[in-house]
N, C-alpha and C. Protein backbone atom coordinates (compact mmCIF):
# COMPACT_ATOMS: atom_id res chain seq x y z
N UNK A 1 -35.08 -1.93 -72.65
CA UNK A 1 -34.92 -0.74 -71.86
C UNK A 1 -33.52 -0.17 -72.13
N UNK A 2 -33.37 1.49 -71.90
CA UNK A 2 -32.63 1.69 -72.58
C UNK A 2 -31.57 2.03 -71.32
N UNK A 3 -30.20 1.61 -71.38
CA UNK A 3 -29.54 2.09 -70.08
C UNK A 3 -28.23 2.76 -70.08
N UNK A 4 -27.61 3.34 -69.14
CA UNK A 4 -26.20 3.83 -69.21
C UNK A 4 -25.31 3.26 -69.63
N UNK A 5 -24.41 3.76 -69.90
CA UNK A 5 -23.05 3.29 -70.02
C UNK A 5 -22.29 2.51 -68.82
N UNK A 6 -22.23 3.71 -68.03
CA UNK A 6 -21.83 2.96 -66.48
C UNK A 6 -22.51 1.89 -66.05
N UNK A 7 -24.11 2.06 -66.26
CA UNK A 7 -24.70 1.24 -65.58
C UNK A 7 -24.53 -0.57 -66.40
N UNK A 8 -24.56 -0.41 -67.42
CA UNK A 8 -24.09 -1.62 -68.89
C UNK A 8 -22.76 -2.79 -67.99
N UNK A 9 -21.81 -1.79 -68.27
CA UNK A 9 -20.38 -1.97 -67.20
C UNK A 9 -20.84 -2.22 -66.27
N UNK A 10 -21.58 -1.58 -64.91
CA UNK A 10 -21.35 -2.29 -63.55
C UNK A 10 -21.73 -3.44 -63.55
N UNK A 11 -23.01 -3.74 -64.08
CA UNK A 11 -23.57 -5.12 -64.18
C UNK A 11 -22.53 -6.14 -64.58
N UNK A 12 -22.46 -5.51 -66.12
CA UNK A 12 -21.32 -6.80 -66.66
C UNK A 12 -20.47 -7.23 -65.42
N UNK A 13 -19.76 -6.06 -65.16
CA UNK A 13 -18.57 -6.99 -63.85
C UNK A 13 -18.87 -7.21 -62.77
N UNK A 14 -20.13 -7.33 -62.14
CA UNK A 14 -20.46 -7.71 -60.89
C UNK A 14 -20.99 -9.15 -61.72
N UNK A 15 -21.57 -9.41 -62.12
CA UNK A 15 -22.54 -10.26 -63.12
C UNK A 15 -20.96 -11.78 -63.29
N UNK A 16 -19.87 -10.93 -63.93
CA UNK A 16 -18.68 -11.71 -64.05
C UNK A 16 -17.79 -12.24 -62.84
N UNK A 17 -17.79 -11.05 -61.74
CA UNK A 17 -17.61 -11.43 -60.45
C UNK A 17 -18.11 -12.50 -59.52
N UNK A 18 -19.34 -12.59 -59.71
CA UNK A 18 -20.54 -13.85 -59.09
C UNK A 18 -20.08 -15.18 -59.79
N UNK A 19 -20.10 -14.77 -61.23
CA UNK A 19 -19.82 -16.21 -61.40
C UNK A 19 -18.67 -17.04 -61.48
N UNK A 20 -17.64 -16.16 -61.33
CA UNK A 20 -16.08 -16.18 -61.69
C UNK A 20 -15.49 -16.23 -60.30
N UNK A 21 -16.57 -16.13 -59.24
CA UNK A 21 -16.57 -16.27 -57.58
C UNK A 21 -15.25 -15.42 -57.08
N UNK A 22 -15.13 -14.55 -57.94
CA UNK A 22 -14.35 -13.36 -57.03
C UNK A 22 -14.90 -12.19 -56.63
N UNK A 23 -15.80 -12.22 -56.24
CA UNK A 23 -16.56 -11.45 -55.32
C UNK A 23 -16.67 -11.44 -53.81
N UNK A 24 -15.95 -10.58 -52.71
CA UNK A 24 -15.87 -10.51 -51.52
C UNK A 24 -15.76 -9.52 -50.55
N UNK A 25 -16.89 -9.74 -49.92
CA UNK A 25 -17.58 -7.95 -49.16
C UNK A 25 -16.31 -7.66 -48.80
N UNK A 26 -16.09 -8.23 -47.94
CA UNK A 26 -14.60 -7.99 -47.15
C UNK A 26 -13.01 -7.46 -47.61
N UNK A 27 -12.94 -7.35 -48.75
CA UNK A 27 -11.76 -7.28 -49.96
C UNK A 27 -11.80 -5.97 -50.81
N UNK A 28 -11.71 -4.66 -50.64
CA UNK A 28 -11.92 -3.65 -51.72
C UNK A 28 -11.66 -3.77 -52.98
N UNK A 29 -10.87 -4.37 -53.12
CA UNK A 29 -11.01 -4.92 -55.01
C UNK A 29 -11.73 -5.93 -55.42
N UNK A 30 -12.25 -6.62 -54.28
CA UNK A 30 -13.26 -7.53 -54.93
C UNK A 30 -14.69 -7.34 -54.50
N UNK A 31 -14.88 -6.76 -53.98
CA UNK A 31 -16.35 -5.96 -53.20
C UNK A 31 -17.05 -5.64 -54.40
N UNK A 32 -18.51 -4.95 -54.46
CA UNK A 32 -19.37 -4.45 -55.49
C UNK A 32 -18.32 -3.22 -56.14
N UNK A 33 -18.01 -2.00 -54.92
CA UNK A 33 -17.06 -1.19 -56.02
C UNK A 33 -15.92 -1.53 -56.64
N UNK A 34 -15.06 -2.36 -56.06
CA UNK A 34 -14.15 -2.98 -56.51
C UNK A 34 -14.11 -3.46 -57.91
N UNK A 35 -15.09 -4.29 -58.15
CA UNK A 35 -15.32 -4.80 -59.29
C UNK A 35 -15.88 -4.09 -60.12
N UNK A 36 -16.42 -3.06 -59.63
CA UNK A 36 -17.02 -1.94 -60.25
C UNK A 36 -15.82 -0.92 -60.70
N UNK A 37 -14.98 -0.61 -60.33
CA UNK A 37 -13.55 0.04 -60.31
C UNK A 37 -12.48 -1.05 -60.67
N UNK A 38 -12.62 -1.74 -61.33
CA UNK A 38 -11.61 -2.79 -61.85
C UNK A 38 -10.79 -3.47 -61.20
N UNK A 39 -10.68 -3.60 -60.12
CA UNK A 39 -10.20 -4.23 -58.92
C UNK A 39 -9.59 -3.21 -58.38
N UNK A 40 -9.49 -2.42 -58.03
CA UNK A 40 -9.04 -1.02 -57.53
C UNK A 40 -9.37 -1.10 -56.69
N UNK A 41 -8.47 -0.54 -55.42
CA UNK A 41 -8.84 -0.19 -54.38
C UNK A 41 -8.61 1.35 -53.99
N UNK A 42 -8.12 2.54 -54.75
CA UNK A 42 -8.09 3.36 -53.87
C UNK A 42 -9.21 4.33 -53.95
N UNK A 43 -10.48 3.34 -54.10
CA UNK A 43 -11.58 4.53 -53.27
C UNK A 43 -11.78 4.18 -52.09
N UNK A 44 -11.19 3.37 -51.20
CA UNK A 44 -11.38 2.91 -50.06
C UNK A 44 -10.92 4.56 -49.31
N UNK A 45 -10.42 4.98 -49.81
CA UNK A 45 -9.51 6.53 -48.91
C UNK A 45 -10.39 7.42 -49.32
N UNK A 46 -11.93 7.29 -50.01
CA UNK A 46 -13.03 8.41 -50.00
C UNK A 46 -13.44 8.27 -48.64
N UNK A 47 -13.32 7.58 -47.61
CA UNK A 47 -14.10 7.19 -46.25
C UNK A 47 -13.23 6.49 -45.80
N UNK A 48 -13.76 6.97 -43.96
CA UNK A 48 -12.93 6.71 -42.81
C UNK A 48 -13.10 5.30 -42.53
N UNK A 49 -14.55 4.69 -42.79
CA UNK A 49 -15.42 4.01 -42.60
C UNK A 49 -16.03 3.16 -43.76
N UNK A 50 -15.48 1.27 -43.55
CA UNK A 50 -15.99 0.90 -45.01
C UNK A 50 -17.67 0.63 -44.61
N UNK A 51 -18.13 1.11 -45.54
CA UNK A 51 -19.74 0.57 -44.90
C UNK A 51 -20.52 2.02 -44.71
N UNK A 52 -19.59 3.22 -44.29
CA UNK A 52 -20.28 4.59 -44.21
C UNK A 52 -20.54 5.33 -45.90
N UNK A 53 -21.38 5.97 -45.30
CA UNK A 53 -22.31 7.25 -46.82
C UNK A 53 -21.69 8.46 -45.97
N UNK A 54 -20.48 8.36 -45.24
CA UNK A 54 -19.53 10.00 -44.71
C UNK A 54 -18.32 10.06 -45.35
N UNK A 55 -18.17 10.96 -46.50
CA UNK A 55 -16.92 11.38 -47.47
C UNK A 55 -15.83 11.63 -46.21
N UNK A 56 -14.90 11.15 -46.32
CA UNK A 56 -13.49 12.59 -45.70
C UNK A 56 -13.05 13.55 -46.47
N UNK A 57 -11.97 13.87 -46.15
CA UNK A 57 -11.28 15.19 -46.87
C UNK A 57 -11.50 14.29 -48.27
N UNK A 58 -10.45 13.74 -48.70
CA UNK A 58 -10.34 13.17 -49.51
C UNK A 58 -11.23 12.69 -50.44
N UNK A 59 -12.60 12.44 -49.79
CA UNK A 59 -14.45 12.07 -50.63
C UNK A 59 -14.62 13.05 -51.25
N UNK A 60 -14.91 14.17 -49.75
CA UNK A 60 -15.23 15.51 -50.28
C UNK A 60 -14.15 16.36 -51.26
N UNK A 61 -13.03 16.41 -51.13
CA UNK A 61 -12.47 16.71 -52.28
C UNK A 61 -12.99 16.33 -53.76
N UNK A 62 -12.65 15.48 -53.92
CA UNK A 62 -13.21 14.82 -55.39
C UNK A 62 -14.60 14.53 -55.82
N UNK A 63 -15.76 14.93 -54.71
CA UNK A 63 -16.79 15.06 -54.70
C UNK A 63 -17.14 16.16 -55.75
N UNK A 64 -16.75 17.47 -55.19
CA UNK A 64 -16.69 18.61 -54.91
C UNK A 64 -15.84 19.20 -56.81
N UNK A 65 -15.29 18.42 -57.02
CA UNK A 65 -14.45 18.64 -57.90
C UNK A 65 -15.25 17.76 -58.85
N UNK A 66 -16.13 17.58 -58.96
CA UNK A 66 -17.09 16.60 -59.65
C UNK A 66 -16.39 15.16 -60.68
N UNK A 67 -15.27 14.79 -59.95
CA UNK A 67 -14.67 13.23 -60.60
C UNK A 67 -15.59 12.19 -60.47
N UNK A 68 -15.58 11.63 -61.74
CA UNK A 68 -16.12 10.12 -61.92
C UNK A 68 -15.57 8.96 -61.56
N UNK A 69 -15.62 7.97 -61.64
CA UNK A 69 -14.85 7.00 -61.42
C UNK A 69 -15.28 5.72 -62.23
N UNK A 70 -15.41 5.43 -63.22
CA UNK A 70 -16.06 4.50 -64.08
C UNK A 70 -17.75 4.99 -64.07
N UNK A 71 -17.98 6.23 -63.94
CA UNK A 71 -18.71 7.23 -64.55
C UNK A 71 -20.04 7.42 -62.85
N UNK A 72 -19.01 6.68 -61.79
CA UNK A 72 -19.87 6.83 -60.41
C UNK A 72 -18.95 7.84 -59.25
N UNK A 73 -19.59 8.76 -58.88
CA UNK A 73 -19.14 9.99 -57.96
C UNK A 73 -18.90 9.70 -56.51
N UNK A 74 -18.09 9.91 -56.24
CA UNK A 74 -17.41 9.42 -54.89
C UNK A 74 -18.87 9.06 -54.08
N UNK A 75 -19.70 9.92 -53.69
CA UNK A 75 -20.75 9.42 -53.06
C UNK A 75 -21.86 8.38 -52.99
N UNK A 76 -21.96 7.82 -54.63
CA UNK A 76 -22.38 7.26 -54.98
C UNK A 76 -21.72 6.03 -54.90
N UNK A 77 -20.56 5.83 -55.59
CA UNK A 77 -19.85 4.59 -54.63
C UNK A 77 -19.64 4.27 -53.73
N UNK A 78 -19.77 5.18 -52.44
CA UNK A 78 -20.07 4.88 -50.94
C UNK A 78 -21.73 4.16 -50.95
N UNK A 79 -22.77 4.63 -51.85
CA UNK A 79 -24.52 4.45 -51.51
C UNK A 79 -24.03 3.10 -52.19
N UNK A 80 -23.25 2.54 -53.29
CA UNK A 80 -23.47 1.09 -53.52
C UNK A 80 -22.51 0.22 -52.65
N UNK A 81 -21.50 0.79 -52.09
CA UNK A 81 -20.58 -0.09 -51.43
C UNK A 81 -21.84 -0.98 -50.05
N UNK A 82 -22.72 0.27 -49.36
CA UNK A 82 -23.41 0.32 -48.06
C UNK A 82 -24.35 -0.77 -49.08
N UNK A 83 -25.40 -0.68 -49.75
CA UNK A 83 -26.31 -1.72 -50.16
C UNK A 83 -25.50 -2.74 -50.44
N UNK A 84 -24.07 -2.84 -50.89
CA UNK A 84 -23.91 -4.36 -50.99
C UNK A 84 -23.77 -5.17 -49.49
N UNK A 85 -23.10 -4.07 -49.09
CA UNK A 85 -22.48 -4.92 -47.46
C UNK A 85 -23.97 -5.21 -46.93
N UNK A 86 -24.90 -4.11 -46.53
CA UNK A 86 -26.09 -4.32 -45.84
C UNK A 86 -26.73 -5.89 -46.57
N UNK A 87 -26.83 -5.68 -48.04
CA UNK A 87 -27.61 -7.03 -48.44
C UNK A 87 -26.94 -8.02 -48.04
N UNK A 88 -25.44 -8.34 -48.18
CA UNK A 88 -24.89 -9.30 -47.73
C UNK A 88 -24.94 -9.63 -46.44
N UNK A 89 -25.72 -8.66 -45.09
CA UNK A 89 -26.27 -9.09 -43.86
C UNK A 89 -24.85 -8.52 -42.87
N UNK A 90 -24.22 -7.48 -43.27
CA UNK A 90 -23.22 -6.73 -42.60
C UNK A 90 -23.97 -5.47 -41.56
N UNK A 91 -23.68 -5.67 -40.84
CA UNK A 91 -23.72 -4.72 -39.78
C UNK A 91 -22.77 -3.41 -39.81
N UNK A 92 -23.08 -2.08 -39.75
CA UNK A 92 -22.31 -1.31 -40.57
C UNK A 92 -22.06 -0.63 -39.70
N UNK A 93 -21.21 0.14 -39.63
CA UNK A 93 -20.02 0.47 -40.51
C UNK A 93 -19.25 -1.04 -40.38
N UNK A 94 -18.18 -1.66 -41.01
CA UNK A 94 -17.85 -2.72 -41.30
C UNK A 94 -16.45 -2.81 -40.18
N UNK A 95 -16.55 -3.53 -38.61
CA UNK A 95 -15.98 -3.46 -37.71
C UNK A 95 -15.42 -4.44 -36.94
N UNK A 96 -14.41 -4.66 -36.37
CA UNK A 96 -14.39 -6.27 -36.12
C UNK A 96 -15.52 -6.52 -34.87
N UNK A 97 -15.85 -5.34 -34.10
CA UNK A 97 -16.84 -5.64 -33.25
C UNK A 97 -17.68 -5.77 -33.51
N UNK A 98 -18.72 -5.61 -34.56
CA UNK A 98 -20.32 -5.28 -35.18
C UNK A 98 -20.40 -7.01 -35.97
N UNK A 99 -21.23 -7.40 -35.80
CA UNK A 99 -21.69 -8.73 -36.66
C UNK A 99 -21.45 -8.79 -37.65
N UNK A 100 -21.13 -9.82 -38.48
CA UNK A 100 -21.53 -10.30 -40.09
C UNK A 100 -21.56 -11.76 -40.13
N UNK A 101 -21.61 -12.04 -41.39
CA UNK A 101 -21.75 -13.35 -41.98
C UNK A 101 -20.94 -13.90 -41.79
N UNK A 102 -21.71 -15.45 -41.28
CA UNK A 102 -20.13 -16.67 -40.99
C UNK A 102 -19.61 -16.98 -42.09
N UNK A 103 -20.29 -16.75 -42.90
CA UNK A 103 -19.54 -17.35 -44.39
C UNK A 103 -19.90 -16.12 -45.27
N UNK A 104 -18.85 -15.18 -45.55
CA UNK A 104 -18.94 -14.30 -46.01
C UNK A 104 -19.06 -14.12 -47.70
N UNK A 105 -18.97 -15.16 -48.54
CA UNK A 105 -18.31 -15.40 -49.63
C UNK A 105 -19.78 -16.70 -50.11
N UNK A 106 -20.40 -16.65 -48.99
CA UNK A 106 -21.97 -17.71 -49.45
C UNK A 106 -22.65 -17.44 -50.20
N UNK A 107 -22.70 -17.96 -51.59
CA UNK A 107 -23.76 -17.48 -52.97
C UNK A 107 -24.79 -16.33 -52.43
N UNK A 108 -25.35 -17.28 -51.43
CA UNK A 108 -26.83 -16.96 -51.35
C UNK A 108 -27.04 -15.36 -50.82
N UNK A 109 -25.44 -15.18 -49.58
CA UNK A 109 -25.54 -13.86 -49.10
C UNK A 109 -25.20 -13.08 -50.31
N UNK A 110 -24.08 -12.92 -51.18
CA UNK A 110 -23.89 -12.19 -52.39
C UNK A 110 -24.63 -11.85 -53.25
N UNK A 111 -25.49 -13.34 -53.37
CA UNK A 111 -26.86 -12.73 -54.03
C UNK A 111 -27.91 -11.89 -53.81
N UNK A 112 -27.94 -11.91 -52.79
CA UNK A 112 -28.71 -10.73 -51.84
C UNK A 112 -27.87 -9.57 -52.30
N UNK A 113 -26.81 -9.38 -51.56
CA UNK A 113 -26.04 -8.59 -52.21
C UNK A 113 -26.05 -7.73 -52.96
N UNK A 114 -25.53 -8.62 -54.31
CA UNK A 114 -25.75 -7.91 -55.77
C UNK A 114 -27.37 -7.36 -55.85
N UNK A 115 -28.21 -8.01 -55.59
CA UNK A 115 -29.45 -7.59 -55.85
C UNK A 115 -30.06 -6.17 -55.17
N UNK A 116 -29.12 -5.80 -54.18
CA UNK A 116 -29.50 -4.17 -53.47
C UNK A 116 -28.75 -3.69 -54.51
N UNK A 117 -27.47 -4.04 -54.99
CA UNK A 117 -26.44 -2.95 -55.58
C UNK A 117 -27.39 -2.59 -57.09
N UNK A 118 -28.41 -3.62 -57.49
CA UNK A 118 -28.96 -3.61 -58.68
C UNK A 118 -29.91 -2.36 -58.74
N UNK A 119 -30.62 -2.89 -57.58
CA UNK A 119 -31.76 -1.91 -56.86
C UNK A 119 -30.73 -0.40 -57.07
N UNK A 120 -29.93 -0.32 -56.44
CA UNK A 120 -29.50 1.46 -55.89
C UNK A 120 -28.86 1.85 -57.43
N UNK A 121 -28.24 1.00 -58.43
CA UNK A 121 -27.77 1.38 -59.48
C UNK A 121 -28.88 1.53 -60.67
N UNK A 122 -30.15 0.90 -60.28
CA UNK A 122 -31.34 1.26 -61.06
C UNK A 122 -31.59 3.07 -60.46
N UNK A 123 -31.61 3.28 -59.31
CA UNK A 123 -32.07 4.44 -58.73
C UNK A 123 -31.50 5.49 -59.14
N UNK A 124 -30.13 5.28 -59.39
CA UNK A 124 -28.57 6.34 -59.26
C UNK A 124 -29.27 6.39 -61.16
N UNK A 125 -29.20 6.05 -61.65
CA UNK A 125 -29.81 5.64 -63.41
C UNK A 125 -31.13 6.48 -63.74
N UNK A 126 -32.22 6.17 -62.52
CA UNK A 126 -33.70 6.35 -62.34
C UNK A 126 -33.74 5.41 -63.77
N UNK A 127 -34.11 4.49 -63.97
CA UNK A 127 -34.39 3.62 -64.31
C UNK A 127 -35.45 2.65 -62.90
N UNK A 128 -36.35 1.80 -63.88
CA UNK A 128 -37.01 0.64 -63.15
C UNK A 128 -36.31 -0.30 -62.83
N UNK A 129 -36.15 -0.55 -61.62
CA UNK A 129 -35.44 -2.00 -60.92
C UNK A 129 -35.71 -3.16 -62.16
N UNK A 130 -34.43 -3.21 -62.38
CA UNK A 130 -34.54 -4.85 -63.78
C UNK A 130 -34.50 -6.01 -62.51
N UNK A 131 -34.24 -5.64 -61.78
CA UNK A 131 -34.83 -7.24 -60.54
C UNK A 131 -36.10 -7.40 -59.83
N UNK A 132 -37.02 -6.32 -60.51
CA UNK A 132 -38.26 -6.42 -60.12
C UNK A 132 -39.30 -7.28 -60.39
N UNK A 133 -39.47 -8.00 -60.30
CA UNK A 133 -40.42 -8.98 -61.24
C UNK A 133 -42.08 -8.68 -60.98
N UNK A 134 -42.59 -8.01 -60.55
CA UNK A 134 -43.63 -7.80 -60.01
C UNK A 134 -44.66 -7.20 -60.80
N UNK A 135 -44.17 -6.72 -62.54
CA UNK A 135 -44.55 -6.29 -63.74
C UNK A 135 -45.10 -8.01 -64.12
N UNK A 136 -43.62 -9.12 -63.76
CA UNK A 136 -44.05 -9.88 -64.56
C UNK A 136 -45.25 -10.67 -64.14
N UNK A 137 -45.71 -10.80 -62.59
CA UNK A 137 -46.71 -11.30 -61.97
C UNK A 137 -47.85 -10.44 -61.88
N UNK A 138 -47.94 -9.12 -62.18
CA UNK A 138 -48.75 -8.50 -62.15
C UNK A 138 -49.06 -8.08 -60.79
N UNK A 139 -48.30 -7.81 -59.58
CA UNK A 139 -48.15 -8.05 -58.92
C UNK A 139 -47.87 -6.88 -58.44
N UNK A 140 -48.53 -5.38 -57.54
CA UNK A 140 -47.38 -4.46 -56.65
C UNK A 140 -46.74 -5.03 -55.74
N UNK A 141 -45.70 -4.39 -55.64
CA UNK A 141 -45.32 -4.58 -54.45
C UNK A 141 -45.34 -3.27 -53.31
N UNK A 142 -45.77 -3.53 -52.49
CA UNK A 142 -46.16 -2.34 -51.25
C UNK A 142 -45.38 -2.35 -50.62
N UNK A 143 -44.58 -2.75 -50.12
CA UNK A 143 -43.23 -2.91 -49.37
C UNK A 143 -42.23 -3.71 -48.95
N UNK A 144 -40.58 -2.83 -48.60
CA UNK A 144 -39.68 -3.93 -49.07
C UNK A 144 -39.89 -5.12 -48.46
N UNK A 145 -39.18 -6.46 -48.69
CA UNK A 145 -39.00 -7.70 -48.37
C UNK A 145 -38.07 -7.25 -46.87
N UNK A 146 -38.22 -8.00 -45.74
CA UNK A 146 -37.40 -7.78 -44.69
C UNK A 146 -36.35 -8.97 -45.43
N UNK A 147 -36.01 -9.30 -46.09
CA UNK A 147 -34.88 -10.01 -46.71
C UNK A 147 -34.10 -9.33 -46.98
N UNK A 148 -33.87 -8.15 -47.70
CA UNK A 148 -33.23 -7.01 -48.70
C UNK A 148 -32.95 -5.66 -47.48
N UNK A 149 -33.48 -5.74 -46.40
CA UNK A 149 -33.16 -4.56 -45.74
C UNK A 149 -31.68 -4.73 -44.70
């Protein structure tokens, strides 16, 4: 299958992040965009709110002005930041009052994780979910897993 550029890159470094275990919802340089943005943190100042899909001045500016950012648009790195936190079982917007994971940094939640950011970066692509396996079982699937939501 044939895929983006960006999309080639995000994988690779989320893919390197998991296994290199610097991956952490909680951390903007080490989060899905983070690692997606090279450990960078200043898209954290596109939003008021880590965990929100609401630009501020600052989103909407550079929205608006059509900037990339390792070839993903301010908004779009807000739609993968929200699927990673949500898969990782974050309660959003990301608050010290709102729930999350006791162990934030647990394979199993990251793996979840990565696997929405796969999902929304197949979508942002329109490409077929490469974590779908349901081609390989022959298998539809009719609706999501309450695991992934």
């Amino acid at each position: 299958m044939k895929t983006s550029t960006r999309f080639h890159n995000a994988i690779q470094k989320l893919y390197n992040a998991f296994h290199n275990n610097t991956l952490h919802p909680e951390d903007c340089k080490q989060c899905a965009v983070g690692n997606i943005l090279n450990n960078q943190d200043f898209w954290k100042h596109i939003s008021d709110d880590h965990g929100s899909l609401k630009l501020n001045y600052v989103g909407m500016v550079n929205q608006k002005l059509g900037k990339r950012f390792n070839g993903y648009s301010p908004l779009e790195l807000l739609q993968i930041e929200q699927a990673f936190l949500k898969g990782c079982g974050y309660v959003l917007p990301l608050h010290h009052k709102n729930p999350k994971p006791n162990n934030p940094t647990d394979p199993d939640n990251l793996f979840k994780g990565l696997s929405s950011v796969i999902e929304i970066l197949c979508e942002l692509d329109d490409i077929p979910n490469v974590m779908d396996c349901s081609k390989l079982f022959a298998y539809p699937i009719t609706h999501k897993s309450p695991v992934f939501n």
